[in-house]
PDB file of N, CA and C in Angstrom:
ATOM      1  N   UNK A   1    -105.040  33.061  81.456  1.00  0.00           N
ATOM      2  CA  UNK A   1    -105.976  32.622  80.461  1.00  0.00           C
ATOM      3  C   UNK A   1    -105.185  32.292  79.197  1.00  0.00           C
ATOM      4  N   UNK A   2    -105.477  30.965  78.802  1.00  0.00           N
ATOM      5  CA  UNK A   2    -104.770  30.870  77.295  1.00  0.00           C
ATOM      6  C   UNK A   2    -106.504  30.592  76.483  1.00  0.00           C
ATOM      7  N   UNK A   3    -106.279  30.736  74.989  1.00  0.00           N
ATOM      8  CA  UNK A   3    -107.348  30.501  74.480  1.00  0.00           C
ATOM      9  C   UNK A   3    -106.920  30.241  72.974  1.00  0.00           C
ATOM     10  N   UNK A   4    -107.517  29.757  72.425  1.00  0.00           N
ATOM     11  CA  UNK A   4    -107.407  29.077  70.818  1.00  0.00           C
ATOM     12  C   UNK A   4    -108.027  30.274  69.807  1.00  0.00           C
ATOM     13  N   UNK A   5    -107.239  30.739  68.737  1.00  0.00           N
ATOM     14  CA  UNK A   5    -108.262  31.686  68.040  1.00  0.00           C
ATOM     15  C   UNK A   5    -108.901  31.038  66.908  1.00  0.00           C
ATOM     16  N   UNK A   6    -109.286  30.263  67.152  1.00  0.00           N
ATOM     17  CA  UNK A   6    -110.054  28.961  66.173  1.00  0.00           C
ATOM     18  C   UNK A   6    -108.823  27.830  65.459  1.00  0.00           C
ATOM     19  N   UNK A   7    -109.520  26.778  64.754  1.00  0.00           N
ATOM     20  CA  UNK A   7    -108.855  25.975  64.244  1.00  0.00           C
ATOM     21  C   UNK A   7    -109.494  26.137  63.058  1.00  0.00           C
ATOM     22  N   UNK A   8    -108.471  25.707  61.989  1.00  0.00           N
ATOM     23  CA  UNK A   8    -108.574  25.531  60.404  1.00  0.00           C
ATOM     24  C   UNK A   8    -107.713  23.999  59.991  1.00  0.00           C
ATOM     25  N   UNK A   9    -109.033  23.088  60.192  1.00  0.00           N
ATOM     26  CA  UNK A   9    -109.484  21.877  59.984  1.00  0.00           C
ATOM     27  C   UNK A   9    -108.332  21.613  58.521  1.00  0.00           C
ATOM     28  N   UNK A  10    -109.013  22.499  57.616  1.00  0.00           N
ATOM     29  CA  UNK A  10    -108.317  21.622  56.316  1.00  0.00           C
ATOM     30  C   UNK A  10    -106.503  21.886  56.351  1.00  0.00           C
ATOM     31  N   UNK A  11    -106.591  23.170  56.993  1.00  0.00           N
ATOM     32  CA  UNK A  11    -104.550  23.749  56.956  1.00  0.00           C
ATOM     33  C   UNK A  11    -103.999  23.170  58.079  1.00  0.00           C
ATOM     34  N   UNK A  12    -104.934  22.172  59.423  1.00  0.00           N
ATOM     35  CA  UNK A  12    -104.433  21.704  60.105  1.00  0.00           C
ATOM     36  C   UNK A  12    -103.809  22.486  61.117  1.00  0.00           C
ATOM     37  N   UNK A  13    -104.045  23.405  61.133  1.00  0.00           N
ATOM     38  CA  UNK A  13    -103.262  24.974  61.950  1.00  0.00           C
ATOM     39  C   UNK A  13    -104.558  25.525  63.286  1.00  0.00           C
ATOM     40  N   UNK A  14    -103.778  26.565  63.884  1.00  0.00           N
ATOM     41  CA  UNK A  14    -104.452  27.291  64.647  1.00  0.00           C
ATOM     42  C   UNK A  14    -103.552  28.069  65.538  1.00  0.00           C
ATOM     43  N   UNK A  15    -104.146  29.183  66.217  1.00  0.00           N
ATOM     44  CA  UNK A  15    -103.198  29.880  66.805  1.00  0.00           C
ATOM     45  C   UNK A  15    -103.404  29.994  68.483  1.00  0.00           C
ATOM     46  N   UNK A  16    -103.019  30.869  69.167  1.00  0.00           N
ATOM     47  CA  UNK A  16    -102.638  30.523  70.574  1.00  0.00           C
ATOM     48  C   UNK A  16    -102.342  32.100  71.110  1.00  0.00           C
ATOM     49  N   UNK A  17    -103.542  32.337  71.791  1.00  0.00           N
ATOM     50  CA  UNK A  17    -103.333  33.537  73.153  1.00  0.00           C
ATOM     51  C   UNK A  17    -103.026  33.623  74.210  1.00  0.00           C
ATOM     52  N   UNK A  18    -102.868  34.725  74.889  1.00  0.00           N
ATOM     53  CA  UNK A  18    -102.815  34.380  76.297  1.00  0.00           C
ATOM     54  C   UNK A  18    -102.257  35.790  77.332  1.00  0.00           C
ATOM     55  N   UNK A  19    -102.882  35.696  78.438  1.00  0.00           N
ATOM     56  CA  UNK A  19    -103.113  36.767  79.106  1.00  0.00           C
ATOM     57  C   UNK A  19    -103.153  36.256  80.800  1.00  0.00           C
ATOM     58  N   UNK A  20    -102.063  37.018  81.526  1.00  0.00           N
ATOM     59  CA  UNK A  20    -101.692  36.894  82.733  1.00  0.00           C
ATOM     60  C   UNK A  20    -101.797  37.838  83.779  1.00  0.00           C
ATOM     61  N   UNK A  21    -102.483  38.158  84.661  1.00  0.00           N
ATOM     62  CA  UNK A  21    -102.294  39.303  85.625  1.00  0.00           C
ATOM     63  C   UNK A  21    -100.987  39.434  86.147  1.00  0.00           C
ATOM     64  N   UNK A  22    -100.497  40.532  86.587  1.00  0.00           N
ATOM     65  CA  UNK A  22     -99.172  40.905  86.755  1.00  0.00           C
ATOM     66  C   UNK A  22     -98.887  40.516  88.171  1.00  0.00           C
ATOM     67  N   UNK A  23     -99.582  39.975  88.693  1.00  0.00           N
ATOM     68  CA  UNK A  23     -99.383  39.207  90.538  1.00  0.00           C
ATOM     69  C   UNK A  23     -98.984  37.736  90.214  1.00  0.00           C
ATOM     70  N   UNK A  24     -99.021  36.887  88.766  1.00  0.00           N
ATOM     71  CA  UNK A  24     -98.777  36.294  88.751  1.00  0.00           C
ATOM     72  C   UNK A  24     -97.454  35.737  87.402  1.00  0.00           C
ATOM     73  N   UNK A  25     -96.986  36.858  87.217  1.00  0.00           N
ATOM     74  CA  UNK A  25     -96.181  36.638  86.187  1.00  0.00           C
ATOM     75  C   UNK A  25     -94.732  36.271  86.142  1.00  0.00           C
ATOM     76  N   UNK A  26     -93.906  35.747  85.842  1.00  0.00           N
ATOM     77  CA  UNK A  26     -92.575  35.325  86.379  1.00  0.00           C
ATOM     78  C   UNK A  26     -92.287  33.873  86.891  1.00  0.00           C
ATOM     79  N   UNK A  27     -93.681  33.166  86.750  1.00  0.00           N
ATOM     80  CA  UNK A  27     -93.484  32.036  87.535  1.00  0.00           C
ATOM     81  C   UNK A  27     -93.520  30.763  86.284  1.00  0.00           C
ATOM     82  N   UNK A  28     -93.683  30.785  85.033  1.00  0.00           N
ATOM     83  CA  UNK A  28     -93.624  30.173  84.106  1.00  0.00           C
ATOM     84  C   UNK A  28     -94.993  29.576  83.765  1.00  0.00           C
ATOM     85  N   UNK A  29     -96.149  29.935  84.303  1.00  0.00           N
ATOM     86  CA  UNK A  29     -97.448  29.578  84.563  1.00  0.00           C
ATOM     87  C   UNK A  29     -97.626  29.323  82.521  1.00  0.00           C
ATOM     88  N   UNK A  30     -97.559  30.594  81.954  1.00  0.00           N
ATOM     89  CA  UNK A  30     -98.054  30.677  80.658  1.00  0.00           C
ATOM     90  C   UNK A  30     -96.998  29.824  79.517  1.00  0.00           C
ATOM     91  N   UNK A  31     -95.824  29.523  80.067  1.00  0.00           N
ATOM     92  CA  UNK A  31     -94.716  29.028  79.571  1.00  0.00           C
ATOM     93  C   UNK A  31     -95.339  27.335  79.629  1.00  0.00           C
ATOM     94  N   UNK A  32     -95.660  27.063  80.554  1.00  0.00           N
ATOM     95  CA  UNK A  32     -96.368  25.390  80.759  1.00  0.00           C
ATOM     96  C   UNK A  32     -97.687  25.524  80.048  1.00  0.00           C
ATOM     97  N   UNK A  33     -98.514  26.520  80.579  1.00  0.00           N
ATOM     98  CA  UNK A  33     -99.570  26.072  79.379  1.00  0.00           C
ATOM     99  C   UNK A  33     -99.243  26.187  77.623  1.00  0.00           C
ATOM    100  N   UNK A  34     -98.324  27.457  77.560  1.00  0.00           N
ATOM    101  CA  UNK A  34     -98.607  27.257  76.074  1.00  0.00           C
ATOM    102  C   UNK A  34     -98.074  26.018  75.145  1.00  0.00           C
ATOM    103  N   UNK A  35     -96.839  25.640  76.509  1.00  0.00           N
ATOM    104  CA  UNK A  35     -96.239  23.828  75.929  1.00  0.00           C
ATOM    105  C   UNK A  35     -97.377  22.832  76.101  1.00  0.00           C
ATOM    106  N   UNK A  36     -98.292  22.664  76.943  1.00  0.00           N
ATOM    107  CA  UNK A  36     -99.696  21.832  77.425  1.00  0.00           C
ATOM    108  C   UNK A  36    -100.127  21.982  75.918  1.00  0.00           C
ATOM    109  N   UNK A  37    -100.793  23.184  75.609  1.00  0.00           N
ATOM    110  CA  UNK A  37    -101.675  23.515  74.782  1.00  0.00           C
ATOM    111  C   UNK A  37    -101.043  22.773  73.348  1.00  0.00           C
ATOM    112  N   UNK A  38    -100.030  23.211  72.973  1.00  0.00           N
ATOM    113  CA  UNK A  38     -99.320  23.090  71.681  1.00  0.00           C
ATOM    114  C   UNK A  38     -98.904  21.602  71.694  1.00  0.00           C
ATOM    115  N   UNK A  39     -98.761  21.110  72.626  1.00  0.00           N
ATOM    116  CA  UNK A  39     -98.531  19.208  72.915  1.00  0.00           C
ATOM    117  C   UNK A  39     -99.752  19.461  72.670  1.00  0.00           C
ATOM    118  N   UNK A  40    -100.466  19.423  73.563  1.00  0.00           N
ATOM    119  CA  UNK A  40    -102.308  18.565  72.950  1.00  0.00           C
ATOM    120  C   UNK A  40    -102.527  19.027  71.278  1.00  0.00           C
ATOM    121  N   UNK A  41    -102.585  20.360  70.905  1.00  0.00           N
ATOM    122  CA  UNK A  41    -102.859  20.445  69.371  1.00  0.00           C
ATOM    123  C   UNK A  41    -101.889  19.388  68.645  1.00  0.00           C
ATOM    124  N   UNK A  42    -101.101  19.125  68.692  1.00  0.00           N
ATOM    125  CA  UNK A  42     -99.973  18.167  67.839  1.00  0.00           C
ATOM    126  C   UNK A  42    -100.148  16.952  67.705  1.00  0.00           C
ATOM    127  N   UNK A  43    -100.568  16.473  69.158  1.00  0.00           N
ATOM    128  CA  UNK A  43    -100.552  15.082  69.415  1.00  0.00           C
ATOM    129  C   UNK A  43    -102.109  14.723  69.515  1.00  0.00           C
ATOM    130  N   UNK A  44    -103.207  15.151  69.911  1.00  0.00           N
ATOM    131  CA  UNK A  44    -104.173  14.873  69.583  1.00  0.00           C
ATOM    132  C   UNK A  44    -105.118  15.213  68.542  1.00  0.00           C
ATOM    133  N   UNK A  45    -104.874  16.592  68.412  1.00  0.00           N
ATOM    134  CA  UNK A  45    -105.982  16.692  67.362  1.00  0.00           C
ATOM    135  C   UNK A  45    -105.351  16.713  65.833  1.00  0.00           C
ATOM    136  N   UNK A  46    -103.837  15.986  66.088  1.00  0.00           N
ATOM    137  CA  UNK A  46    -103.042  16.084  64.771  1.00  0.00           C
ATOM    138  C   UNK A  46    -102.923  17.567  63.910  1.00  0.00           C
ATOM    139  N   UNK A  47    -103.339  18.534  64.627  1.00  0.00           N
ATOM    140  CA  UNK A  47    -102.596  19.737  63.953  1.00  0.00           C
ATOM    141  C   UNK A  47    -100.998  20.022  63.052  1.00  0.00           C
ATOM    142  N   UNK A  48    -100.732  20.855  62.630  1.00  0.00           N
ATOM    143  CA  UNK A  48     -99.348  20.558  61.926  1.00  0.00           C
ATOM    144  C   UNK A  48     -98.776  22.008  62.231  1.00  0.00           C
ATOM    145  N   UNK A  49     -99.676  23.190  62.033  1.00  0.00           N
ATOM    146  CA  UNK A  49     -98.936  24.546  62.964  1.00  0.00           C
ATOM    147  C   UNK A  49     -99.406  24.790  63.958  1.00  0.00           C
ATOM    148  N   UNK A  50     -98.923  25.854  64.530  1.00  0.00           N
ATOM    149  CA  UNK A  50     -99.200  26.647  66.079  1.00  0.00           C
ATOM    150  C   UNK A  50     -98.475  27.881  65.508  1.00  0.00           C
ATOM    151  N   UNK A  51     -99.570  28.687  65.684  1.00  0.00           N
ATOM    152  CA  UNK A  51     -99.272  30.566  65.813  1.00  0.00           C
ATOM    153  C   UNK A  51     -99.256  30.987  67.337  1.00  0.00           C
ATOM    154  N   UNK A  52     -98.245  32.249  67.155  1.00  0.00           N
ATOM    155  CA  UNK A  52     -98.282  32.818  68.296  1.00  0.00           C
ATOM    156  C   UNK A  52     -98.017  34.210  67.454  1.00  0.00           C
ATOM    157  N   UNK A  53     -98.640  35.306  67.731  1.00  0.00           N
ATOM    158  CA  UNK A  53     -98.660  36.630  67.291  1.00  0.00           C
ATOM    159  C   UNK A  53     -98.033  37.525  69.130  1.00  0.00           C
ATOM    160  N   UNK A  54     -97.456  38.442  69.376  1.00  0.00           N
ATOM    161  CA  UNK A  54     -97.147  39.495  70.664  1.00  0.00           C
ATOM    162  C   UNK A  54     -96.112  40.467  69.923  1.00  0.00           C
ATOM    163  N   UNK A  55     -96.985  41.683  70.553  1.00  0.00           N
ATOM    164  CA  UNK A  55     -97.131  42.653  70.316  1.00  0.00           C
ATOM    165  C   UNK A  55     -95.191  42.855  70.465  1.00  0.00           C
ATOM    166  N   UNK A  56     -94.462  43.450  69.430  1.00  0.00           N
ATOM    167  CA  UNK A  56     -93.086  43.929  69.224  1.00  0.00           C
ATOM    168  C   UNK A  56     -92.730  44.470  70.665  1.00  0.00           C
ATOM    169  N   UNK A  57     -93.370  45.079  71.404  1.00  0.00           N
ATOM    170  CA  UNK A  57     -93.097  46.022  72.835  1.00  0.00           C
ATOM    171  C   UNK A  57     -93.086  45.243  74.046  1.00  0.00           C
ATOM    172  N   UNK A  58     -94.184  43.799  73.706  1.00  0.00           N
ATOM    173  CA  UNK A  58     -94.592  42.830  74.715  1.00  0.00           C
ATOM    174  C   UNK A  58     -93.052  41.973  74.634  1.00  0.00           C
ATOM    175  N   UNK A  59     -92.403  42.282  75.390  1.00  0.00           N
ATOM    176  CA  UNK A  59     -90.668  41.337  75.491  1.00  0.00           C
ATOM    177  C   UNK A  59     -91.418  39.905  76.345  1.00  0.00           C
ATOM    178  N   UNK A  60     -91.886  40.157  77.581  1.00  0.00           N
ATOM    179  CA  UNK A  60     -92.105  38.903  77.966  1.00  0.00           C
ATOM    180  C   UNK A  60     -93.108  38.207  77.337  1.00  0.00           C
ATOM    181  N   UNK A  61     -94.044  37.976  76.419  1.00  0.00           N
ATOM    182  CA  UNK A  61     -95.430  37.628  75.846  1.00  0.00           C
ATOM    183  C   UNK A  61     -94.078  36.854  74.658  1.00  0.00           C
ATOM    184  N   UNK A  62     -92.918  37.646  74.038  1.00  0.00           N
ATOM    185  CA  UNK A  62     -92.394  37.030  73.009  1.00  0.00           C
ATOM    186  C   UNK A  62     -91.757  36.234  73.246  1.00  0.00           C
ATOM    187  N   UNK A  63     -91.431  36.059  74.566  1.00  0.00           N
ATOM    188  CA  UNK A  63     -89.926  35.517  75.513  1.00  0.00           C
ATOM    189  C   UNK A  63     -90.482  34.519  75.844  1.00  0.00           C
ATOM    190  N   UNK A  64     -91.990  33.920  75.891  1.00  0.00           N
ATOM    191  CA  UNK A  64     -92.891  32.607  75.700  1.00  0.00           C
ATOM    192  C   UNK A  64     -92.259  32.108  74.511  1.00  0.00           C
ATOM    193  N   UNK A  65     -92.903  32.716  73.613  1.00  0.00           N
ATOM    194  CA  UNK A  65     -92.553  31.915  72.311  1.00  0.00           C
ATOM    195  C   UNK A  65     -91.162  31.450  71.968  1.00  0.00           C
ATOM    196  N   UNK A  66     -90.189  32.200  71.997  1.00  0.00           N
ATOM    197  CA  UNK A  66     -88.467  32.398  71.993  1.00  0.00           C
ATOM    198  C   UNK A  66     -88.179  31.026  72.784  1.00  0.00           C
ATOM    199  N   UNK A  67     -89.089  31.031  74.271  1.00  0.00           N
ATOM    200  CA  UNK A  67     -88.129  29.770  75.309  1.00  0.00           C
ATOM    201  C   UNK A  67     -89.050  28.453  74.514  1.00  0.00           C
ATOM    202  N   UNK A  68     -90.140  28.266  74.428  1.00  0.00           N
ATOM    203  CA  UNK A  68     -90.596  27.228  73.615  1.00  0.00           C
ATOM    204  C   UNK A  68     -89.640  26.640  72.323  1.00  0.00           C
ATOM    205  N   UNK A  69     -89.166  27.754  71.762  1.00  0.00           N
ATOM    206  CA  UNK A  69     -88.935  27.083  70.423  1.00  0.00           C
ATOM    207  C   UNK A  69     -89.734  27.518  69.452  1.00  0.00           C
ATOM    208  N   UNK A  70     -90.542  28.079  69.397  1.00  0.00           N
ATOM    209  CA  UNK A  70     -91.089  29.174  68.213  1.00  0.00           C
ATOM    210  C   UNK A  70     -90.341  29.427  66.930  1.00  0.00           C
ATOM    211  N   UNK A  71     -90.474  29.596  65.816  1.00  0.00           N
ATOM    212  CA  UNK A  71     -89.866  29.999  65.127  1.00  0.00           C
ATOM    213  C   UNK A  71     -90.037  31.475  64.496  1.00  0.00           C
ATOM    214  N   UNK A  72     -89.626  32.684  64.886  1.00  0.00           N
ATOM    215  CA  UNK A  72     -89.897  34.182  64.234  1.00  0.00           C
ATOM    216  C   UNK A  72     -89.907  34.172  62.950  1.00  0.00           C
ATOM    217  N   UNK A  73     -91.064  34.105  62.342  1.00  0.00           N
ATOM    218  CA  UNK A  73     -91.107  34.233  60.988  1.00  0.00           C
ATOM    219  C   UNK A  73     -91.344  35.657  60.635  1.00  0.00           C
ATOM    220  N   UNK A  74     -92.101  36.859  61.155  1.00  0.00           N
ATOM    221  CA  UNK A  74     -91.631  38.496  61.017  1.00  0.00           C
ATOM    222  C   UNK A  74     -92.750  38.881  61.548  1.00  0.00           C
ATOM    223  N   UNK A  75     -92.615  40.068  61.246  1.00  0.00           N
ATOM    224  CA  UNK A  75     -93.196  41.545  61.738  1.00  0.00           C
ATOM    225  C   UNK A  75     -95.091  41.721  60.919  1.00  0.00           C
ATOM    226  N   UNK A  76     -96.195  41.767  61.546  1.00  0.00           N
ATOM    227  CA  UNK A  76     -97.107  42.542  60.590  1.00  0.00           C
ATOM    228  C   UNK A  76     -97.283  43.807  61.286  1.00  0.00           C
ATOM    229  N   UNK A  77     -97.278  44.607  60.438  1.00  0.00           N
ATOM    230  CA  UNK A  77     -97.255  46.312  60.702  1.00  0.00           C
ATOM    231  C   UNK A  77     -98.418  46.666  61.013  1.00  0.00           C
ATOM    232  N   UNK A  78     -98.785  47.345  62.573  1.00  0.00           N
ATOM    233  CA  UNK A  78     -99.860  47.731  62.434  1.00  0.00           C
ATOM    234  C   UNK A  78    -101.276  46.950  62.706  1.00  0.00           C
ATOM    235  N   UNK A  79    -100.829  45.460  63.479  1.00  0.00           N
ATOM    236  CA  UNK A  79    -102.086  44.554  63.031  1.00  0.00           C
ATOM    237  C   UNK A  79    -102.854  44.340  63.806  1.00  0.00           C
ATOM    238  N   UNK A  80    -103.031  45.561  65.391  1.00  0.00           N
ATOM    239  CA  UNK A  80    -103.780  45.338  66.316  1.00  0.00           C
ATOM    240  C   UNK A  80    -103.906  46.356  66.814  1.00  0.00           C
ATOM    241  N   UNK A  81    -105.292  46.730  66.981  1.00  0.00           N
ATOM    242  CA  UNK A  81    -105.515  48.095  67.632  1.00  0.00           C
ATOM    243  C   UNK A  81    -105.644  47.559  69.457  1.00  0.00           C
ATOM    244  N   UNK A  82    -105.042  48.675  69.991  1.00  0.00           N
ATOM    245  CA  UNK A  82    -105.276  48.079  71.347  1.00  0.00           C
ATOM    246  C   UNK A  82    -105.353  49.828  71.825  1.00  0.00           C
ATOM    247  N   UNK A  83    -106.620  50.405  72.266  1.00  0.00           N
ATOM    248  CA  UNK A  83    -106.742  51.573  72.452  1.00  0.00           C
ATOM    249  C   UNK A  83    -107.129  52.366  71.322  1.00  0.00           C
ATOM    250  N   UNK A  84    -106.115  53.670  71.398  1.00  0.00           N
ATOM    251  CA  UNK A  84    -106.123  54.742  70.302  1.00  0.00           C
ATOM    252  C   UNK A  84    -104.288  54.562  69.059  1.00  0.00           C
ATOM    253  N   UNK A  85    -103.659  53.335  69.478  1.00  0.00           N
ATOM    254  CA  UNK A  85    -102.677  52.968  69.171  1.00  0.00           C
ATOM    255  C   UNK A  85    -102.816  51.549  68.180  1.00  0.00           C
ATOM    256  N   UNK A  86    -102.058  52.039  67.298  1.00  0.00           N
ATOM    257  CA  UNK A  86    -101.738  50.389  66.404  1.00  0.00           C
ATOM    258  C   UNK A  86    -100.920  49.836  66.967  1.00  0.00           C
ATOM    259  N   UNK A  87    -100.231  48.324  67.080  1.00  0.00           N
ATOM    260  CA  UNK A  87     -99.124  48.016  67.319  1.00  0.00           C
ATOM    261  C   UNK A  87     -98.436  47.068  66.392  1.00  0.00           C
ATOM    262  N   UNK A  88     -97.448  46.701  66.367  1.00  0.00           N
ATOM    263  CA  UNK A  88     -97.007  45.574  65.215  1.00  0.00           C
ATOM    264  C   UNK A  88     -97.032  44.633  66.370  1.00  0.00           C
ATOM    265  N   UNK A  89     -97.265  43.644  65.527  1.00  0.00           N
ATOM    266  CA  UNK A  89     -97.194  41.773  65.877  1.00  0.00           C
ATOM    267  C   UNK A  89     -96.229  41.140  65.340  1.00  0.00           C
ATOM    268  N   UNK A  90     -95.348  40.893  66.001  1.00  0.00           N
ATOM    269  CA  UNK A  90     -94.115  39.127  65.872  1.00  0.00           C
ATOM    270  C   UNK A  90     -94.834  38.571  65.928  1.00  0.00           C
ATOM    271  N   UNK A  91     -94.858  37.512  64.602  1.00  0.00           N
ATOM    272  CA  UNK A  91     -95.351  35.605  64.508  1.00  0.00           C
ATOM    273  C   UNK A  91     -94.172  35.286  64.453  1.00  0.00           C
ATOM    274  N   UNK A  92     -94.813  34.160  65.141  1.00  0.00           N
ATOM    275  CA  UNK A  92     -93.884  33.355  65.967  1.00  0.00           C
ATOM    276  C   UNK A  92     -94.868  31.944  65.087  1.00  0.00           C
ATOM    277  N   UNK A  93     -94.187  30.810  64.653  1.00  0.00           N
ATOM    278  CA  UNK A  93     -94.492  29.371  64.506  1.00  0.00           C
ATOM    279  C   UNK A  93     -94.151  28.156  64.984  1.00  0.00           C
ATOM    280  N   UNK A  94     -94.483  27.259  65.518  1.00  0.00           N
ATOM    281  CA  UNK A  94     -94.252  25.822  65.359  1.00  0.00           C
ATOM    282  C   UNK A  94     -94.808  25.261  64.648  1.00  0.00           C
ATOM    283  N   UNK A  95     -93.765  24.132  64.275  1.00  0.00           N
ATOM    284  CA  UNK A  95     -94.575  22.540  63.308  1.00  0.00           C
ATOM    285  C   UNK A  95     -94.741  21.390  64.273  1.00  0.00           C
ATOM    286  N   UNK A  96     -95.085  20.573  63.687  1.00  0.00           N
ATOM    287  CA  UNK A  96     -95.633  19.226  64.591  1.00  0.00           C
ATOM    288  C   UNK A  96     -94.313  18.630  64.547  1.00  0.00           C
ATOM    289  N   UNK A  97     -93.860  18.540  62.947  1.00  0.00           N
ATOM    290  CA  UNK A  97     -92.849  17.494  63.023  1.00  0.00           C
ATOM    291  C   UNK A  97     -91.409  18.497  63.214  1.00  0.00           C
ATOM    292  N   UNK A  98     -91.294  19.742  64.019  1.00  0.00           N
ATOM    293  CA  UNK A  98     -90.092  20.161  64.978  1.00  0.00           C
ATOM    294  C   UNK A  98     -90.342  20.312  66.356  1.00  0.00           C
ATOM    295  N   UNK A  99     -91.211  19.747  66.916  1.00  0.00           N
ATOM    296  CA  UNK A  99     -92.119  19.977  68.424  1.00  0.00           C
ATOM    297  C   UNK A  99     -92.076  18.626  69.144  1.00  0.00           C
ATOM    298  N   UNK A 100     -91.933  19.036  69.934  1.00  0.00           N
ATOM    299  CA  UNK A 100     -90.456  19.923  70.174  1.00  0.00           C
ATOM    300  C   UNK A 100     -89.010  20.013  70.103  1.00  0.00           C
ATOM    301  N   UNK A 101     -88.182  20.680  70.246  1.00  0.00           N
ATOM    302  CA  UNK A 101     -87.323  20.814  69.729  1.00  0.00           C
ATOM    303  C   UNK A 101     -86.027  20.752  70.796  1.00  0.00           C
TER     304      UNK A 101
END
């Protein structure tokens, strides 16, 4: 599953999820969509960023963003409850006009 966490029309931006069952992981499935996805935001709907937020612990969820071309812009502390646990989030960015790279 990939999914959009809305668009912001006037900043031209939007960000980018995504979630894989573990029978199917390793095969680059989420690696092609999130390039699909981030080509279509760029080139059609003229967007200018792409977010990607994964969790500091999530290595392969970041290792999307890293093989794309992402750019690590840092750490937010704390910015997702998942359970009885906080976790920190790596953002990760692209621009239109470094996409790709």
């Amino acid at each position: 599953m990939i999914g959009v966490h809305g668009i912001s029309w006037p900043n031209q931006s939007t960000s980018i999820g995504y979630w894989l069952s573990e029978l199917y992981e390793g095969r680059g499935i989420i690696t092609d969509g999130v390039r699909a996805y981030t080509d279509h935001a760029f080139r059609s709907w003229k967007l200018n960023r792409m977010e990607l937020r994964a969790a500091v612990e999530n290595r392969r969820s970041r290792a999307v963003a890293e093989r794309l071309g992402f750019t690590r812009e840092g750490v937010l502390r704390q910015a997702e409850r998942v359970g009885n646990r906080c976790l920190d989030l790596v953002v990760y960015s692209a621009l239109a006009d470094e996409w790709p790279r």
